[in-house]
Protein backbone atom coordinates (compact mmCIF):
# COMPACT_ATOMS: atom_id res chain seq x y z
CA UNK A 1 22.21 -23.35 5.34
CA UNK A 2 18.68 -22.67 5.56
CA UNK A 3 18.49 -19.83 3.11
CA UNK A 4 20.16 -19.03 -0.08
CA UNK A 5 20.26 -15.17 -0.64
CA UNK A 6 21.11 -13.17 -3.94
CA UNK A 7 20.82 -9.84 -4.47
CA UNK A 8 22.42 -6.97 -6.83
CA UNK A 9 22.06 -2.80 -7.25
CA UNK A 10 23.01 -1.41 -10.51
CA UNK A 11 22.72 2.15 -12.09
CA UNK A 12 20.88 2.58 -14.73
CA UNK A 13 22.67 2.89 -17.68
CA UNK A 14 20.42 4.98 -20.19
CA UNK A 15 20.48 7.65 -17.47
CA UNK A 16 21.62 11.05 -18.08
CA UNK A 17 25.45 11.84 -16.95
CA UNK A 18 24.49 13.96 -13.87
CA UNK A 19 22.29 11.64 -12.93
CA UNK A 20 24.56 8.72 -13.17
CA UNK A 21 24.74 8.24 -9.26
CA UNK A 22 23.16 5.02 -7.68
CA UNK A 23 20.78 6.53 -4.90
CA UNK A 24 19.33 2.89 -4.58
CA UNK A 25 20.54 1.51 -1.23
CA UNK A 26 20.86 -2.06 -0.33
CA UNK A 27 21.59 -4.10 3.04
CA UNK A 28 21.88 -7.58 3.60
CA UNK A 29 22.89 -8.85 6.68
CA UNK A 30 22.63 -12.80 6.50
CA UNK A 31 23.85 -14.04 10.11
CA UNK A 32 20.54 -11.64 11.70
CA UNK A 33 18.17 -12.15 8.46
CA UNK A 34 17.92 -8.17 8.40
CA UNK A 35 16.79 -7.15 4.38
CA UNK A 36 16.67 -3.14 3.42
CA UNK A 37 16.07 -1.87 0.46
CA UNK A 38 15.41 2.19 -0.17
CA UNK A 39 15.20 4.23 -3.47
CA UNK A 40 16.53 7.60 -2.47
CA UNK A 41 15.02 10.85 -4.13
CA UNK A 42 17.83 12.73 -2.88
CA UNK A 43 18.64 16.30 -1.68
CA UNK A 44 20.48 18.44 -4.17
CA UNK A 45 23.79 17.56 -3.80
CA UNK A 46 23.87 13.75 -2.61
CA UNK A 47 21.06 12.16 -3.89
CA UNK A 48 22.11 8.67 -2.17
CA UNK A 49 21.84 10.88 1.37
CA UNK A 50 17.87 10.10 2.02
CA UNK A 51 17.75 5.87 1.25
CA UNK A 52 21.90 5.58 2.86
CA UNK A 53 20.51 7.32 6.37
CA UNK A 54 17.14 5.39 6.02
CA UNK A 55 18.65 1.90 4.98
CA UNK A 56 21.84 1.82 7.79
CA UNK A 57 19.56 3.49 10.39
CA UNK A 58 17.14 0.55 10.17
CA UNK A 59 19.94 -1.70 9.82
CA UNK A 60 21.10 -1.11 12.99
CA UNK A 61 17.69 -1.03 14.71
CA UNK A 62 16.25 -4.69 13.28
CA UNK A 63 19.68 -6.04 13.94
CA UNK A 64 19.08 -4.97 17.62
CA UNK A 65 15.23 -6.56 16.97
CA UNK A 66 16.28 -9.69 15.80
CA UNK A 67 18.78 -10.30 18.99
CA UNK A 68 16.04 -8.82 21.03
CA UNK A 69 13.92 -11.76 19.58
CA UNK A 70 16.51 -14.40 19.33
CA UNK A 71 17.36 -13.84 23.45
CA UNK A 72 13.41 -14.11 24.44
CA UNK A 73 13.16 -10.24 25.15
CA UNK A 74 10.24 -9.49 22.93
CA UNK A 75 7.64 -11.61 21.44
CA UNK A 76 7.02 -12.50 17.85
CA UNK A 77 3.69 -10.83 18.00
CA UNK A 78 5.80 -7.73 18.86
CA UNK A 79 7.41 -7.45 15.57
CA UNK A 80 5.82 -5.82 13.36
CA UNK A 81 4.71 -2.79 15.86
CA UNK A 82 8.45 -2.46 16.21
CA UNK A 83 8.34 -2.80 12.69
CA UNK A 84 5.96 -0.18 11.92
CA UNK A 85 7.53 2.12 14.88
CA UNK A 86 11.45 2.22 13.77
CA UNK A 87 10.17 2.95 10.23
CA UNK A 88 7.88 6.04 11.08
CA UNK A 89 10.57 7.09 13.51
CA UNK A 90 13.06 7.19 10.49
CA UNK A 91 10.23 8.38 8.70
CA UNK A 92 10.50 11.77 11.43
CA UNK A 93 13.94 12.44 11.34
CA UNK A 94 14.20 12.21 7.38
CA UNK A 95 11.70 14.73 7.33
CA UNK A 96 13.35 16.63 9.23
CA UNK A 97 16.20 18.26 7.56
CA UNK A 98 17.71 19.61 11.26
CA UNK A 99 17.73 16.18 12.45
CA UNK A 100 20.16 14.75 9.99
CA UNK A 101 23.14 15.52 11.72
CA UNK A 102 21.59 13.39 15.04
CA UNK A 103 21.09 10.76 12.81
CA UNK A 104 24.43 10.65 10.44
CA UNK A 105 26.49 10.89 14.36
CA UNK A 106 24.13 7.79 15.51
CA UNK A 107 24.97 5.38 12.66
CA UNK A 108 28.33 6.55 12.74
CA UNK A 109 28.50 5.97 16.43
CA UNK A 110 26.74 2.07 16.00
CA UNK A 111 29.03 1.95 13.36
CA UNK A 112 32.32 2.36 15.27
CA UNK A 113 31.12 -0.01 17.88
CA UNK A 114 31.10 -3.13 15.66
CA UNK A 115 34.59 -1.86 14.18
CA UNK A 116 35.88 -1.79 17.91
CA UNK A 117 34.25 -5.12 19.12
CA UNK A 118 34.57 -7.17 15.98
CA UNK A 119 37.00 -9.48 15.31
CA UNK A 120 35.77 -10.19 11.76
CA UNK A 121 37.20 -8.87 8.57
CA UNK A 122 34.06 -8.28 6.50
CA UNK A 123 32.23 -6.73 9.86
CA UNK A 124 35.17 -4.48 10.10
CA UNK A 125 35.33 -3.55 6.25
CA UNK A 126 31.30 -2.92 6.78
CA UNK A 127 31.62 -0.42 9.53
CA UNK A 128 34.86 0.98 7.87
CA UNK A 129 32.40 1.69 4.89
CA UNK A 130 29.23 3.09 7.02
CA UNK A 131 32.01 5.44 9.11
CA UNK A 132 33.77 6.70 5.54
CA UNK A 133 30.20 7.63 4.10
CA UNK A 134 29.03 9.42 7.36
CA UNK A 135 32.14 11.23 7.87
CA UNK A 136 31.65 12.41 4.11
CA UNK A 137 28.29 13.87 4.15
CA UNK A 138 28.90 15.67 7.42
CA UNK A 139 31.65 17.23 5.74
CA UNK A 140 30.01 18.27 2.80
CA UNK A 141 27.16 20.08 5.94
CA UNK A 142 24.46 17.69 3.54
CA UNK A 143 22.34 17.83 7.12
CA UNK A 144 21.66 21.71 6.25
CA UNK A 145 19.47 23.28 3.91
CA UNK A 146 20.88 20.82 1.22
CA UNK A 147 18.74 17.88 1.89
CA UNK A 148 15.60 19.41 2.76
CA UNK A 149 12.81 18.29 1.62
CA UNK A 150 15.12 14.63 0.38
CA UNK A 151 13.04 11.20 0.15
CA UNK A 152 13.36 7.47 -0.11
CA UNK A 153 10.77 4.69 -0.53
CA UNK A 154 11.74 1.73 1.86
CA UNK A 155 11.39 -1.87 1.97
CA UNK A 156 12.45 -3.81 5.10
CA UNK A 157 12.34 -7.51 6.37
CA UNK A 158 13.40 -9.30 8.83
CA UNK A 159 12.89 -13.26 9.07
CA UNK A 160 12.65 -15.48 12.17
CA UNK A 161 11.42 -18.85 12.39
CA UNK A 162 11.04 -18.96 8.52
CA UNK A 163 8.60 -16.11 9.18
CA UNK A 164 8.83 -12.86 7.26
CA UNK A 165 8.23 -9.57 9.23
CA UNK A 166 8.30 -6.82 6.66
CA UNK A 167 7.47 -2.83 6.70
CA UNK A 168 6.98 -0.98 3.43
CA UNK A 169 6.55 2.45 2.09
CA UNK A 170 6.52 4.13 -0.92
CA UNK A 171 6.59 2.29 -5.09
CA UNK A 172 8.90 -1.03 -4.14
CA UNK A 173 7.04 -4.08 -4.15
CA UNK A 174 7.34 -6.98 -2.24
CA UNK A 175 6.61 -10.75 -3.09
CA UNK A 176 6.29 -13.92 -1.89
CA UNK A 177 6.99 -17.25 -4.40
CA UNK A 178 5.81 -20.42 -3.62
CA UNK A 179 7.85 -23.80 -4.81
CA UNK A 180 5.60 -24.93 -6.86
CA UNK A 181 5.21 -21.30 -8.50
CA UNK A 182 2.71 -19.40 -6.85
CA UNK A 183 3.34 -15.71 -7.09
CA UNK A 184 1.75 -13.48 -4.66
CA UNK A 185 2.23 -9.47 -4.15
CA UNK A 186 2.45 -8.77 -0.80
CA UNK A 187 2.20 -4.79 -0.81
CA UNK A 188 0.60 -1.98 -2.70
CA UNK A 189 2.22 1.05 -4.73
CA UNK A 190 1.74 4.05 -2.63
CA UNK A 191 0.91 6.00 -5.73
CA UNK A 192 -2.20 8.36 -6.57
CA UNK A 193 -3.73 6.06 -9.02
CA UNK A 194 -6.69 6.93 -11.07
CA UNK A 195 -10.59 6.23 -10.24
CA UNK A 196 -10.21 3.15 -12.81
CA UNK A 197 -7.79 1.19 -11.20
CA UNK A 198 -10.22 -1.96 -10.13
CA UNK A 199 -10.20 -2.38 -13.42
CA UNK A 200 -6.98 -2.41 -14.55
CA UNK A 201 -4.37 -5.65 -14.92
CA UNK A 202 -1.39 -5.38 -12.68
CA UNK A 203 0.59 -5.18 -16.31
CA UNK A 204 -1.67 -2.41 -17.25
CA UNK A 205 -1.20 -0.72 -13.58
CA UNK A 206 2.40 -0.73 -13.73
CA UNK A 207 2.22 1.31 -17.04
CA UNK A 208 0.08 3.65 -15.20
CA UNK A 209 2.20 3.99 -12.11
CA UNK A 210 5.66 4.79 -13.98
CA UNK A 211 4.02 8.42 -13.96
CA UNK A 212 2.37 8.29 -11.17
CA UNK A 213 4.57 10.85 -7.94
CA UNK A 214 3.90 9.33 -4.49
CA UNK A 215 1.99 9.83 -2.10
CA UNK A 216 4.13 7.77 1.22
CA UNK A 217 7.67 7.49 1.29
CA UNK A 218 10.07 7.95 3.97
CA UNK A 219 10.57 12.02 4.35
CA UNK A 220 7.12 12.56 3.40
CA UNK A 221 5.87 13.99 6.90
CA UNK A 222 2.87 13.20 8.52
CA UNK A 223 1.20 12.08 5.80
CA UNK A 224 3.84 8.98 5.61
CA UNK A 225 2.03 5.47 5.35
CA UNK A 226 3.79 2.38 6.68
CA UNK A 227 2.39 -1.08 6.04
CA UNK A 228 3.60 -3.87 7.86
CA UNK A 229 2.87 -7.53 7.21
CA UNK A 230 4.05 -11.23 7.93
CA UNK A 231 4.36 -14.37 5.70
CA UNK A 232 5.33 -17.73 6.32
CA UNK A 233 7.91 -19.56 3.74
CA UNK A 234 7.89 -23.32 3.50
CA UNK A 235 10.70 -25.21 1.76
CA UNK A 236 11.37 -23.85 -1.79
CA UNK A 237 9.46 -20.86 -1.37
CA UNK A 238 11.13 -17.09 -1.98
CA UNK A 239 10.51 -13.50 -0.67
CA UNK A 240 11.23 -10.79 -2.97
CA UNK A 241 12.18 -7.35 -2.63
CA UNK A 242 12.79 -5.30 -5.20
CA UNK A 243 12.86 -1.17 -6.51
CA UNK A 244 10.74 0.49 -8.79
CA UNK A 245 13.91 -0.13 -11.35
CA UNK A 246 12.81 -3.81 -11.30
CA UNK A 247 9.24 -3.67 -11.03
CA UNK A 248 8.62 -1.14 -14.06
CA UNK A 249 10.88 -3.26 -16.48
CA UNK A 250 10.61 -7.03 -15.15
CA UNK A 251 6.91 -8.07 -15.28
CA UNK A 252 5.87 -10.97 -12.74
CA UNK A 253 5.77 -13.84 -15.16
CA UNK A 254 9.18 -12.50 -15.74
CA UNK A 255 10.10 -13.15 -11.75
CA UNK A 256 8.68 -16.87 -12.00
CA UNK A 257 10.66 -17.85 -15.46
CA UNK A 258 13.83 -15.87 -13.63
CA UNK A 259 13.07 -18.15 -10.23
CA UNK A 260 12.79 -21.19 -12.05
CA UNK A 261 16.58 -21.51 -12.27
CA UNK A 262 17.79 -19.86 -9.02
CA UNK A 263 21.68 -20.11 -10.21
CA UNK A 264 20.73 -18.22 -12.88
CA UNK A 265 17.94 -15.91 -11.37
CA UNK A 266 20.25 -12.75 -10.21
CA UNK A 267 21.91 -12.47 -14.23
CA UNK A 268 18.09 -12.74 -15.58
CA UNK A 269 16.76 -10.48 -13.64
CA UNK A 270 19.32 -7.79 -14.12
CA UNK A 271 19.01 -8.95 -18.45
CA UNK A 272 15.49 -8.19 -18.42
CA UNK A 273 15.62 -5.10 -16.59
CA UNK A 274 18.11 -3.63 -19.12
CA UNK A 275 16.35 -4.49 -22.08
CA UNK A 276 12.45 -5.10 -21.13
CA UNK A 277 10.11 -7.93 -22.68
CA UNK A 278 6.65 -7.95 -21.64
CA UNK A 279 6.39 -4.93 -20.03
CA UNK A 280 7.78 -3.23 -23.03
CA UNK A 281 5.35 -4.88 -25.33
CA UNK A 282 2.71 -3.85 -23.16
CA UNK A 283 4.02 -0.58 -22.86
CA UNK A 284 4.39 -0.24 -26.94
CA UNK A 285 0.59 -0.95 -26.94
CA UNK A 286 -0.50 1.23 -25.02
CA UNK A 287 1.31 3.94 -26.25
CA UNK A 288 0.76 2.82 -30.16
CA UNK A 289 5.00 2.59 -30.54
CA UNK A 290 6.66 0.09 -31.89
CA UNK A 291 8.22 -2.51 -29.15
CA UNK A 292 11.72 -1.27 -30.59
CA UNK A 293 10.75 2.08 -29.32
CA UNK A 294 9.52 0.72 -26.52
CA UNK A 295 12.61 -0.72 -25.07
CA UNK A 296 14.52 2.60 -25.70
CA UNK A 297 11.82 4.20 -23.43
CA UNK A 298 11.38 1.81 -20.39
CA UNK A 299 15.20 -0.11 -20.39
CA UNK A 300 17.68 1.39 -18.21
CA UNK A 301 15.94 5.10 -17.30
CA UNK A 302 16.24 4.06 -13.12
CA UNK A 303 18.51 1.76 -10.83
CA UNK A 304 17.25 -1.26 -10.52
CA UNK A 305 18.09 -3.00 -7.25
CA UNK A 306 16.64 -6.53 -5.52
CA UNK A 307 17.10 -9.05 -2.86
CA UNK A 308 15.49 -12.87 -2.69
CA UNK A 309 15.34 -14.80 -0.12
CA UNK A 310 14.68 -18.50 -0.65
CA UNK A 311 14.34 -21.38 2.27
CA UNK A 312 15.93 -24.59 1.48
């Protein structure tokens, strides 16, 4: 296999009870290299609604991309417009609270086609899942007044010849990891940072940016920012995905110890995340706390969610 592929979503467990719900959503689809990741602000009753249309609406569409570019149809140089296209179109319909039910009856619809056509058990149980969740917020009439003015931040990839098409809006972070340990960060926070920010460390930024609202995110309107990008990966290098759960409680010297042992990578990721090292440290000096206090503050307040892609 070309690519080994881990990736987890958990709830934060320090948050309060009515707030216990995931509303991180995660795809992985590893026979079309499709990667989604969205961070749902919610609407009032299903919080999950705004990242769950986002993430299985662009599911669908880069899954239809990556035939489109595995038949010949498009070129590679075609990507990332379509890239930057599906996500702003996504970006229109989540913003518009009226347009919910199109969408919800269009993933259901895509949904039920792969049920009907596959003969695979774990494409059937897929669409069985994407149909049940549809059916249930069109029941509960969540494409009414009850998700207006709902929001996710997105993340999305998809790889072809060992290249990485990605689109981004909103706090996620994307990386790229080099075998012999390079780090690079491949987006930037879509967050109203301060005047000082040239000046900052990425450590010290992330402090900053746990209060910071944002400014792009999937919902937002017209004023919604999409980035796109492409990297290559050579043997032993990783991309990285990963929700502002991760990236405010794992700090990226963090990511390189966790990648130096990929068997092991997924459980120390998810360790640090729940009880924070550096970034609570830096965190405690900032704020003139001890680091004790520190962890109680930063571990387990938001879902932390990921996916990593390494090449063989």
């Amino acid at each position: 296999m070309s690519y080994e592929i881990i990736h987890a979503s958990i709830t934060g467990s320090k948050k309060e009870a009515k707030e216990r719900e995931n509303e991180d959503s995660i795809k992985v689809d590893e026979e079309n290299l499709v990667f989604l990741l969205g961070d749902g602000m919610g609407g009032r009753k299903v919080p999950k609604t705004a990242s769950f249309l986002a993430v299985d609406y662009m599911n669908f569409e880069l899954i239809t991309l990556s035939k489109l570019l595995r038949t010949g149809e498009i070129e590679e140089s075609e990507v990332q417009k379509h890239m930057k296209d599906l996500m702003l179109f996504t970006n229109g319909i989540i913003s518009s609270a009226g347009m919910s039910n199109q969408i919800l009856r269009t993933i259901k619809s895509k949904a039920v086609a792969i049920y009907e056509q596959s003969n695979i058990g774990t494409n059937k149980g897929f669409a069985e899942e994407i149909m049940a969740e549809c059916d249930n917020i069109l029941d509960m009439g969540q494409y009414s007044n009850d998700i207006s003015g709902m929001g996710t931040t997105l993340e999305a990839a998809l790889v072809y010849n060992h290249k990485v098409n990605f689109g981004h809006t909103g706090n996620g972070r994307m990386y790229k990891v080099t075998g012999k340990g390079e780090l690079f960060k491949l987006t930037d926070e879509h967050v109203r940072y301060p005047d000082n920010k040239e000046e900052l460390s990425e450590l010290e930024s992330t402090m900053i940016e746990r209060k910071l609202g944002l400014i792009s995110y999937i919902g937002g309107g017209a004023e919604t920012q999409v980035d796109v990008g492409i990297t290559e990966l050579e043997p032993g290098d990783s991309f990285i995905m990963v929700t502002d759960g991760v990236s405010h409680t794992v700090a990226e010297n963090e990511l390189l110890y966790a990648l130096g042992n990929f068997e092991t990578t997924k459980e120390t990721i998810l360790k640090i995340s729940e009880k924070p090292r550096w970034i609570a440290q830096a965190y405690a000096d900032r704020e003139g706390i001890t680091y004790e206090k520190a962890v109680q503050d930063t571990a387990g307040k938001d879902n932390a969610s990921f996916i990593i892609v390494k090449r063989n």
